[in-house]
C-alpha atoms as a PDB file:
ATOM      1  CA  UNK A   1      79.854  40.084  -9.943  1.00  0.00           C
ATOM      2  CA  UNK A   2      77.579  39.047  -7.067  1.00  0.00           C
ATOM      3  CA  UNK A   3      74.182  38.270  -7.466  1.00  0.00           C
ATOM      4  CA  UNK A   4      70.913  38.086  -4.877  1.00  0.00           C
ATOM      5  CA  UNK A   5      68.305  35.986  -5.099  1.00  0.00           C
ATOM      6  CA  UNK A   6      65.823  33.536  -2.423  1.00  0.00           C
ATOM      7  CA  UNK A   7      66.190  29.829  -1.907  1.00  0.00           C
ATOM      8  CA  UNK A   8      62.975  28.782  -3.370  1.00  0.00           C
ATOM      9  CA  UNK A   9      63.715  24.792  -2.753  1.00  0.00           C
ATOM     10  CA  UNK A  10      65.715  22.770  -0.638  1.00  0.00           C
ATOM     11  CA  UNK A  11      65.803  18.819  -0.448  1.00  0.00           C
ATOM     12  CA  UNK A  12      67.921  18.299   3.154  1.00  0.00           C
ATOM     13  CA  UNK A  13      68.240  14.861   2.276  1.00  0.00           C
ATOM     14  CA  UNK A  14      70.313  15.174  -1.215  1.00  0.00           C
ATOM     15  CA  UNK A  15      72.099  18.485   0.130  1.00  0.00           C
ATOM     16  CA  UNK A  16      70.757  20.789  -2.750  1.00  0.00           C
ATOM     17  CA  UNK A  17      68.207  23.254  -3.817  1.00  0.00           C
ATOM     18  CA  UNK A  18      67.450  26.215  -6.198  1.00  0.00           C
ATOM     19  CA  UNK A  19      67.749  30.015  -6.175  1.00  0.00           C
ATOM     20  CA  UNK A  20      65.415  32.447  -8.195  1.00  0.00           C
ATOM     21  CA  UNK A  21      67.057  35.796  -8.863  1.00  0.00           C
ATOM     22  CA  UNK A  22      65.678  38.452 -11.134  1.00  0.00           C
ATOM     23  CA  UNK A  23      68.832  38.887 -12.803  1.00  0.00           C
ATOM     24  CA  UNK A  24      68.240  34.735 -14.170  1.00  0.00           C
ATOM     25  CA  UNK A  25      65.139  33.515 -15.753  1.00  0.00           C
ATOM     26  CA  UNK A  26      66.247  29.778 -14.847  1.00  0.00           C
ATOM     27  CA  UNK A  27      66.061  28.566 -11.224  1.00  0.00           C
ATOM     28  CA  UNK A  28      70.059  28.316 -10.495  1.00  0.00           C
ATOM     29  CA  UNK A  29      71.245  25.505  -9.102  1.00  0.00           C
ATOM     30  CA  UNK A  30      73.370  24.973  -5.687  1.00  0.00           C
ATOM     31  CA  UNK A  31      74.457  22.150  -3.386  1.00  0.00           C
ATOM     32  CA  UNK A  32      75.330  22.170   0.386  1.00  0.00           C
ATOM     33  CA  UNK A  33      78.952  22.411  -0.074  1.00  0.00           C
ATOM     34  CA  UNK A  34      78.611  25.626  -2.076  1.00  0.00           C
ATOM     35  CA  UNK A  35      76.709  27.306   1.164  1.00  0.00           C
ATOM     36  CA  UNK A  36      79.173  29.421   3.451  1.00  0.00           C
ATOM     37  CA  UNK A  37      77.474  28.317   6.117  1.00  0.00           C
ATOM     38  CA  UNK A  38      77.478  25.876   8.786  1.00  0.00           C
ATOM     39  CA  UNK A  39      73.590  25.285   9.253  1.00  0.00           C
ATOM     40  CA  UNK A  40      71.761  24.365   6.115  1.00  0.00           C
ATOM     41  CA  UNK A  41      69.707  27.166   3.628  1.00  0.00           C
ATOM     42  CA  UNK A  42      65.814  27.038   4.059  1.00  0.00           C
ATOM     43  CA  UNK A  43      63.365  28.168   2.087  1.00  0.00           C
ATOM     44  CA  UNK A  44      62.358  31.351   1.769  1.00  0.00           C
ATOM     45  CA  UNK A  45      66.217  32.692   3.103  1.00  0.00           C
ATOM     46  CA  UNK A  46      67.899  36.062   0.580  1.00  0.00           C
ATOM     47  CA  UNK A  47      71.291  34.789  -0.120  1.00  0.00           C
ATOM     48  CA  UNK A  48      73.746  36.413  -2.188  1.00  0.00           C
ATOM     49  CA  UNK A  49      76.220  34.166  -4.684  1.00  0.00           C
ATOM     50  CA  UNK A  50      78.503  33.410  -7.860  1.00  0.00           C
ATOM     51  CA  UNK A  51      76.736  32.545 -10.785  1.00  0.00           C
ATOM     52  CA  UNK A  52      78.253  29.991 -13.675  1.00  0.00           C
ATOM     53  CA  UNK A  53      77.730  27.703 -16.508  1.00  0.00           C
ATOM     54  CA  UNK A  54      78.962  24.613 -16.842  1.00  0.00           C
ATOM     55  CA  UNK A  55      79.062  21.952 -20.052  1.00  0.00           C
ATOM     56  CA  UNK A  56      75.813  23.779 -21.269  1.00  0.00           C
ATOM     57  CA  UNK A  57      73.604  22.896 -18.571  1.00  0.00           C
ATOM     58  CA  UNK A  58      71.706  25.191 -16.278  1.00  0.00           C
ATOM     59  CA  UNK A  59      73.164  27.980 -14.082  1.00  0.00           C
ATOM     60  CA  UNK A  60      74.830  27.068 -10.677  1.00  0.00           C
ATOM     61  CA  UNK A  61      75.787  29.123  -7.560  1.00  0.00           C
ATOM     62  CA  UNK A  62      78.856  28.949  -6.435  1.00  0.00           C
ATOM     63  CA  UNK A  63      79.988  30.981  -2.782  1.00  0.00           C
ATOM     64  CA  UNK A  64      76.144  31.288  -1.736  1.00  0.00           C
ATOM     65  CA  UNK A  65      75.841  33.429   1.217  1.00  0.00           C
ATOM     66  CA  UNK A  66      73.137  34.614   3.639  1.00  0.00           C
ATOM     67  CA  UNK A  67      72.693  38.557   2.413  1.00  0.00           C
ATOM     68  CA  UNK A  68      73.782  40.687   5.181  1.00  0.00           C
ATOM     69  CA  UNK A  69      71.302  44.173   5.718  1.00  0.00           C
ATOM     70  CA  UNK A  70      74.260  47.050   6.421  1.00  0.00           C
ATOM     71  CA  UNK A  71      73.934  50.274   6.428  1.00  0.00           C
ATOM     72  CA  UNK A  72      75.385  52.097   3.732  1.00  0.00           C
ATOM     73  CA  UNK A  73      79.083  53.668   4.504  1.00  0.00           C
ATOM     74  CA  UNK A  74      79.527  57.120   3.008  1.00  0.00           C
ATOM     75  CA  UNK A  75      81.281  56.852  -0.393  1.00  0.00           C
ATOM     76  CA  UNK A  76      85.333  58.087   0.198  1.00  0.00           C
ATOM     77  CA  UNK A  77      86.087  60.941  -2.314  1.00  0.00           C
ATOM     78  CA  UNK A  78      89.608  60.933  -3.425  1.00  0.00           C
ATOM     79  CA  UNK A  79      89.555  64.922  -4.618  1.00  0.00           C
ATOM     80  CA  UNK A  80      87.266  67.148  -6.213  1.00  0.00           C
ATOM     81  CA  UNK A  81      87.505  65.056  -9.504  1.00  0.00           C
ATOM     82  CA  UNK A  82      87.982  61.658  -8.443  1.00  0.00           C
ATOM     83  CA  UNK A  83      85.612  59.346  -8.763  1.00  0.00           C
ATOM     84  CA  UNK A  84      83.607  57.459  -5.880  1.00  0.00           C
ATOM     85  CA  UNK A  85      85.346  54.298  -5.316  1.00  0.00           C
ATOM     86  CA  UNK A  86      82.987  51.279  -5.098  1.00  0.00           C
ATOM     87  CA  UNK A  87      82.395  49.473  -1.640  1.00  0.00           C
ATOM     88  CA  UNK A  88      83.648  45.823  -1.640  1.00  0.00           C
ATOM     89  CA  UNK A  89      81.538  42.718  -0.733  1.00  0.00           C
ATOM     90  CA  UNK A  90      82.165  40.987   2.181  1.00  0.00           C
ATOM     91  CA  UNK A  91      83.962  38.102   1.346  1.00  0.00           C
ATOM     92  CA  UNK A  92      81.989  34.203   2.072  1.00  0.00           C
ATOM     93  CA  UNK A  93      83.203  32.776   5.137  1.00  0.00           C
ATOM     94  CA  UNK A  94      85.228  30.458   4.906  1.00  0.00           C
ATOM     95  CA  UNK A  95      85.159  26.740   6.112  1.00  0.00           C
ATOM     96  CA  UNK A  96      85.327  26.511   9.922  1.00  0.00           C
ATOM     97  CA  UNK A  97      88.993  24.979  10.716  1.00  0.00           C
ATOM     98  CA  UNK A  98      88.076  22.179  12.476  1.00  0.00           C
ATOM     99  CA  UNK A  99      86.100  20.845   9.730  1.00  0.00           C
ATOM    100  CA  UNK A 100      88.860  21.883   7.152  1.00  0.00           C
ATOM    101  CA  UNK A 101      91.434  19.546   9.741  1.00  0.00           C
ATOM    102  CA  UNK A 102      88.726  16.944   9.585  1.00  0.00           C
ATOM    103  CA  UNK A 103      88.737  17.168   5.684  1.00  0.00           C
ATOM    104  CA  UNK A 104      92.164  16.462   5.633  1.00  0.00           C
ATOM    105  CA  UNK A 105      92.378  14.102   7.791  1.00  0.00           C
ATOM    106  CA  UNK A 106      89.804  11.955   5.686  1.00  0.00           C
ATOM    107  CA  UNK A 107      91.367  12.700   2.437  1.00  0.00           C
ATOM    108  CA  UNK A 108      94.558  11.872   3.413  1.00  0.00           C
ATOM    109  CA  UNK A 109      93.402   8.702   5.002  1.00  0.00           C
ATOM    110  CA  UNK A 110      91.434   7.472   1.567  1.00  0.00           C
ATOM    111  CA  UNK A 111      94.389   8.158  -0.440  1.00  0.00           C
ATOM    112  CA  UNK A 112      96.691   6.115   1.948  1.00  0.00           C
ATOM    113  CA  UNK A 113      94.158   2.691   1.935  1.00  0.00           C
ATOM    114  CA  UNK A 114      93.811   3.272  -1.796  1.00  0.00           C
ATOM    115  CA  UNK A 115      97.785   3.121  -1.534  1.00  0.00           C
ATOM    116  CA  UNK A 116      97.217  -0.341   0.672  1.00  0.00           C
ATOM    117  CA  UNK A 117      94.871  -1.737  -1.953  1.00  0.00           C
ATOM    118  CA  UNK A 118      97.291  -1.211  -4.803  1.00  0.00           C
ATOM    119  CA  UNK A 119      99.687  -2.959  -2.739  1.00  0.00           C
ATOM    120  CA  UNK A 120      97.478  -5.944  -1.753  1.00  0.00           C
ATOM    121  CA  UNK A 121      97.024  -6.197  -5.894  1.00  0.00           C
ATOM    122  CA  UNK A 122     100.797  -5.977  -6.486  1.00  0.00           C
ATOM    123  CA  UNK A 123     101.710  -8.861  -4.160  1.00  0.00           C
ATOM    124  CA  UNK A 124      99.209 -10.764  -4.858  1.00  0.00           C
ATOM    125  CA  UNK A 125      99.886 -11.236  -8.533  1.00  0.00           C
ATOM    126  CA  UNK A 126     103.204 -11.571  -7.598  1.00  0.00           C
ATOM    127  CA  UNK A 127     102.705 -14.321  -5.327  1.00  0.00           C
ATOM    128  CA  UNK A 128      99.802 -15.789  -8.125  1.00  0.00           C
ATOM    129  CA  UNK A 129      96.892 -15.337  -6.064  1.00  0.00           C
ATOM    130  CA  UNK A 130      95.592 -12.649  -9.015  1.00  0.00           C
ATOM    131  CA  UNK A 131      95.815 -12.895 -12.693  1.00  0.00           C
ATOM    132  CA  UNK A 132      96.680  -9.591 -14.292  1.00  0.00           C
ATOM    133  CA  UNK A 133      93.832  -9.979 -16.742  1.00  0.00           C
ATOM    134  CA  UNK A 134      91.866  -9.050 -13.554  1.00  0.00           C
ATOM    135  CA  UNK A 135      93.490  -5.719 -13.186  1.00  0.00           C
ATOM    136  CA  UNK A 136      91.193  -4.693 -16.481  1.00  0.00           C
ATOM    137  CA  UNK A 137      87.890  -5.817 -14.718  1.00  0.00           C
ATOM    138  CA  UNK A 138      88.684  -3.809 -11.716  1.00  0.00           C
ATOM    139  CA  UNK A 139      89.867  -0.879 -13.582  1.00  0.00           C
ATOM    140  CA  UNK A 140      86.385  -1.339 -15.960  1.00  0.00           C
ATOM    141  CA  UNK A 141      84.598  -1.415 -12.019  1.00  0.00           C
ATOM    142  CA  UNK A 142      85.843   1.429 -11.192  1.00  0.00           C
ATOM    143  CA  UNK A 143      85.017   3.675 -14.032  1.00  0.00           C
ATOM    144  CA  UNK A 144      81.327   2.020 -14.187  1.00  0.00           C
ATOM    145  CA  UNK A 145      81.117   3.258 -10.518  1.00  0.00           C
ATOM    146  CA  UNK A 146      82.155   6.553 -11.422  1.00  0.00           C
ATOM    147  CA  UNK A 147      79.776   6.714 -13.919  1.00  0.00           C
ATOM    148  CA  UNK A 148      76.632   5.385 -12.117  1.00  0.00           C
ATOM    149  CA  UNK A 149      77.490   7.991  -9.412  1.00  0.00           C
ATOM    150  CA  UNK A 150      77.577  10.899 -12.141  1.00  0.00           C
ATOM    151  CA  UNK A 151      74.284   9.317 -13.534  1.00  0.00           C
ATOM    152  CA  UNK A 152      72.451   9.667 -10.282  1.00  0.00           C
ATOM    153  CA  UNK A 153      73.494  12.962  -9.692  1.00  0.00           C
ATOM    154  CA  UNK A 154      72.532  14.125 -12.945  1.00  0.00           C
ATOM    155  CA  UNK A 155      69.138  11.917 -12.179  1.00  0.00           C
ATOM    156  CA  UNK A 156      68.473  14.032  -8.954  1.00  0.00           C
ATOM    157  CA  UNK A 157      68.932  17.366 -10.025  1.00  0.00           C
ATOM    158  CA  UNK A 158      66.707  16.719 -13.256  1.00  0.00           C
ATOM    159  CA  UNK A 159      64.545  14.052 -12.438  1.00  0.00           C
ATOM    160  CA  UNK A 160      64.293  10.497 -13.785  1.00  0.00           C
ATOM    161  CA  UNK A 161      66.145   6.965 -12.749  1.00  0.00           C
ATOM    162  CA  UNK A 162      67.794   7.142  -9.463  1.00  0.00           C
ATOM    163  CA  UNK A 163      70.657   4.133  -8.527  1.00  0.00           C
ATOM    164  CA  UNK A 164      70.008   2.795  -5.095  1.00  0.00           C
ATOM    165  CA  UNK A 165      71.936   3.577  -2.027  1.00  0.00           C
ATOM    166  CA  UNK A 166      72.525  -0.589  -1.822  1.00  0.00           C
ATOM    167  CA  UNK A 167      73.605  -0.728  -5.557  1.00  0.00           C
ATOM    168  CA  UNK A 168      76.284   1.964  -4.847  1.00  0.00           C
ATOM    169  CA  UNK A 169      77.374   0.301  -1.731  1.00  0.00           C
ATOM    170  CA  UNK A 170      77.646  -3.010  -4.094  1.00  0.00           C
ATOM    171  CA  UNK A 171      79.586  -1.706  -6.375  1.00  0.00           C
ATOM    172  CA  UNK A 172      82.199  -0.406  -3.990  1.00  0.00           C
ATOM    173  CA  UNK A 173      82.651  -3.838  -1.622  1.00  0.00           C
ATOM    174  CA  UNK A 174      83.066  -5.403  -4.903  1.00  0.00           C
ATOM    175  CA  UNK A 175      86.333  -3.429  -5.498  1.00  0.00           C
ATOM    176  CA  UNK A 176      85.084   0.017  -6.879  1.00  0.00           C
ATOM    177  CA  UNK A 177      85.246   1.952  -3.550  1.00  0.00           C
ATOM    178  CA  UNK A 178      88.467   4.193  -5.104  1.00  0.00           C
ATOM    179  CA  UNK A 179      86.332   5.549  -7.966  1.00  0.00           C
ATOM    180  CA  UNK A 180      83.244   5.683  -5.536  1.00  0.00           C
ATOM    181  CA  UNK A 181      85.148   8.118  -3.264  1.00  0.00           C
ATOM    182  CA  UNK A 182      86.508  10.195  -6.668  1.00  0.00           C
ATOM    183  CA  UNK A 183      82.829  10.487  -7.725  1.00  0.00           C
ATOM    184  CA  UNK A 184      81.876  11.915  -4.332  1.00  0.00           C
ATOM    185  CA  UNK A 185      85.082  14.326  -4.209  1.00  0.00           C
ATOM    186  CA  UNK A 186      84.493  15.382  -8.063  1.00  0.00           C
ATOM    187  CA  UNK A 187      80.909  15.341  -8.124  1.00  0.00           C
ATOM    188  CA  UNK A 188      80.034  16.577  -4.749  1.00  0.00           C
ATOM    189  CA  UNK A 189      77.644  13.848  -4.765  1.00  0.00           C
ATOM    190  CA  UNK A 190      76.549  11.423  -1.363  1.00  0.00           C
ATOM    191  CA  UNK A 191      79.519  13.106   0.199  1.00  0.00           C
ATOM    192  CA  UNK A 192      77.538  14.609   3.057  1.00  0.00           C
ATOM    193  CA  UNK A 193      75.252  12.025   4.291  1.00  0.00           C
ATOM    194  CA  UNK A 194      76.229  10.964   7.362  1.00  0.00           C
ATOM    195  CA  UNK A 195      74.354   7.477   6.912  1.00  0.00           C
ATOM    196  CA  UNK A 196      75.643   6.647   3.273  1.00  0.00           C
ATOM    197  CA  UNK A 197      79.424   7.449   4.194  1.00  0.00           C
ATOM    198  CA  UNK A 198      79.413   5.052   7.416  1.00  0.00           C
ATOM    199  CA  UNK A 199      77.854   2.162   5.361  1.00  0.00           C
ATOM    200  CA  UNK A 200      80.401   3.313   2.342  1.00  0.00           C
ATOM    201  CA  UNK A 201      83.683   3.189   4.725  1.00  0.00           C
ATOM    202  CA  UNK A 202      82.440  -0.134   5.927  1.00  0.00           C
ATOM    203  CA  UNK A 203      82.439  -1.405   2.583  1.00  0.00           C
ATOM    204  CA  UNK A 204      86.143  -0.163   2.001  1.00  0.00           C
ATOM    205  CA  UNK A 205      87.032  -2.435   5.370  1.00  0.00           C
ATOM    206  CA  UNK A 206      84.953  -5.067   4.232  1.00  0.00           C
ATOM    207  CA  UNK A 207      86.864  -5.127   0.623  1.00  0.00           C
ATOM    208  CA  UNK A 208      90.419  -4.738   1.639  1.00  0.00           C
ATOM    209  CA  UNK A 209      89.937  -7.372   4.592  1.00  0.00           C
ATOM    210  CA  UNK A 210      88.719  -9.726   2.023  1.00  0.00           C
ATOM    211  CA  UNK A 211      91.802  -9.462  -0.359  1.00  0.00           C
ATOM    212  CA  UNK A 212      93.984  -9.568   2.655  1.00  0.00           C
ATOM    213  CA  UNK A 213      92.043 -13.119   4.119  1.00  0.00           C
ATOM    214  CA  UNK A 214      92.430 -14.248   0.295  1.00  0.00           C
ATOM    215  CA  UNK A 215      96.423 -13.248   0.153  1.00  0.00           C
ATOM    216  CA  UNK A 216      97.030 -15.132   3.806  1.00  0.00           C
ATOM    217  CA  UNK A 217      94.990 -18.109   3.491  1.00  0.00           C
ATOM    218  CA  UNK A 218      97.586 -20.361   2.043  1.00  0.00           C
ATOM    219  CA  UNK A 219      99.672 -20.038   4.589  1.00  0.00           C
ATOM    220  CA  UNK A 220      96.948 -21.812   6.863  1.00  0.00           C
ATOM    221  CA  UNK A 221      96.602 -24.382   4.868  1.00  0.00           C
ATOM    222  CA  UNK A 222      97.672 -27.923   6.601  1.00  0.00           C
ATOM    223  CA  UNK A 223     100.699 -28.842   4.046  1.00  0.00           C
ATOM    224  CA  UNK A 224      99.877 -31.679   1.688  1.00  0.00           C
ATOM    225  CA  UNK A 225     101.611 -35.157   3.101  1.00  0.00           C
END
């Protein structure tokens, strides 16, 4: 069931804010990709929404919604002893195509380098430029940068140590971009911030160019006489 409630805060830089509805005694929790539409909330706004609860932490709205002030339809009447049937809720609106086709486009295009970068590791412990044992460091990256993204998220919606926007860019030029861009898809966390994802895709160039220069290189080597 639908619930109303006001926006009481909203940080435009981290994308999320809180709801206060009478029918919750907590503040409920929502983040700019849970918002139907395409201009952010303010404060202040009546928005309708989903309500759950997730691994025993606070509420969250999910499908939040400006509320819309109709005027009530007459109530159809089947027969003398029918009962009233309810009015339905207009549905959210849903996300605008062209941003749904740019979606796409980007998710398909992550998956595909991740596919490159598997292949760069392949060859080159085939050819000996990587030791397998190396294959367990990156994996053990790649889970720590999953894990300092989840960290920070949890740090900004409760308060307390945030990671820096250059320490998450570290980690994923060192080799932990894949589980960088699974954080931001799982978590819905620095995946709207127009800044953070230009310097993140750079880092994902910068990374793959470097194992590429590092495959190559021998074969611009002057041979030994």
């Amino acid at each position: 069931m639908r619930k109303q409630g006001t926006v009481v805060r909203w940080d435009s830089e981290r994308a999320f804010g809180f709801i206060r509805s009478p029918d919750t005694a907590a503040e409920i929790f929502f983040h700019r990709r849970d918002y139907s539409e395409n201009r952010a909330p303010t404060e202040g706004m009546a928005v309708t929404f989903e309500e759950i609860h997730v691994g025993g932490k606070g509420p969250r709205a999910l499908s939040v919604a400006p509320k819309i002030n109709t005027i009530e339809a007459p109530k159809l009447v089947v027969d003398e002893t029918a009962e009233l049937l309810p009015r339905s809720e207009p549905a959210p609106r849903s996300t605008p195509l062209h941003l749904k086709k740019r979606e796409d486009r980007l998710y398909w295009t992550a998956l595909g380098l991740m596919g490159l970068w598997l292949l760069f590791w392949m060859v080159g412990i085939g050819l000996g430029r990587f030791p397998w044992v190396i294959l367990t460091g990156v994996i053990m990256l790649n889970l720590a940068t999953f894990y300092v993204y989840w960290r920070d998220k949890e740090a900004a919606v409760q308060g307390g140590w945030r990671a820096s926007e250059n320490q998450l860019h570290g980690l994923a030029v060192l080799g932990g971009w894949p589980g960088a861009w699974f954080a931001q898809q799982i978590l819905r966390h620095k995946s709207s911030k127009k800044s953070f994802l230009v310097i993140y895709w750079a880092t994902v160039a910068i990374n793959l160019l470097g194992m590429l220069a590092w495959l190559i290189w021998p074969a611009f080597q002057a041979p030994v006489v």
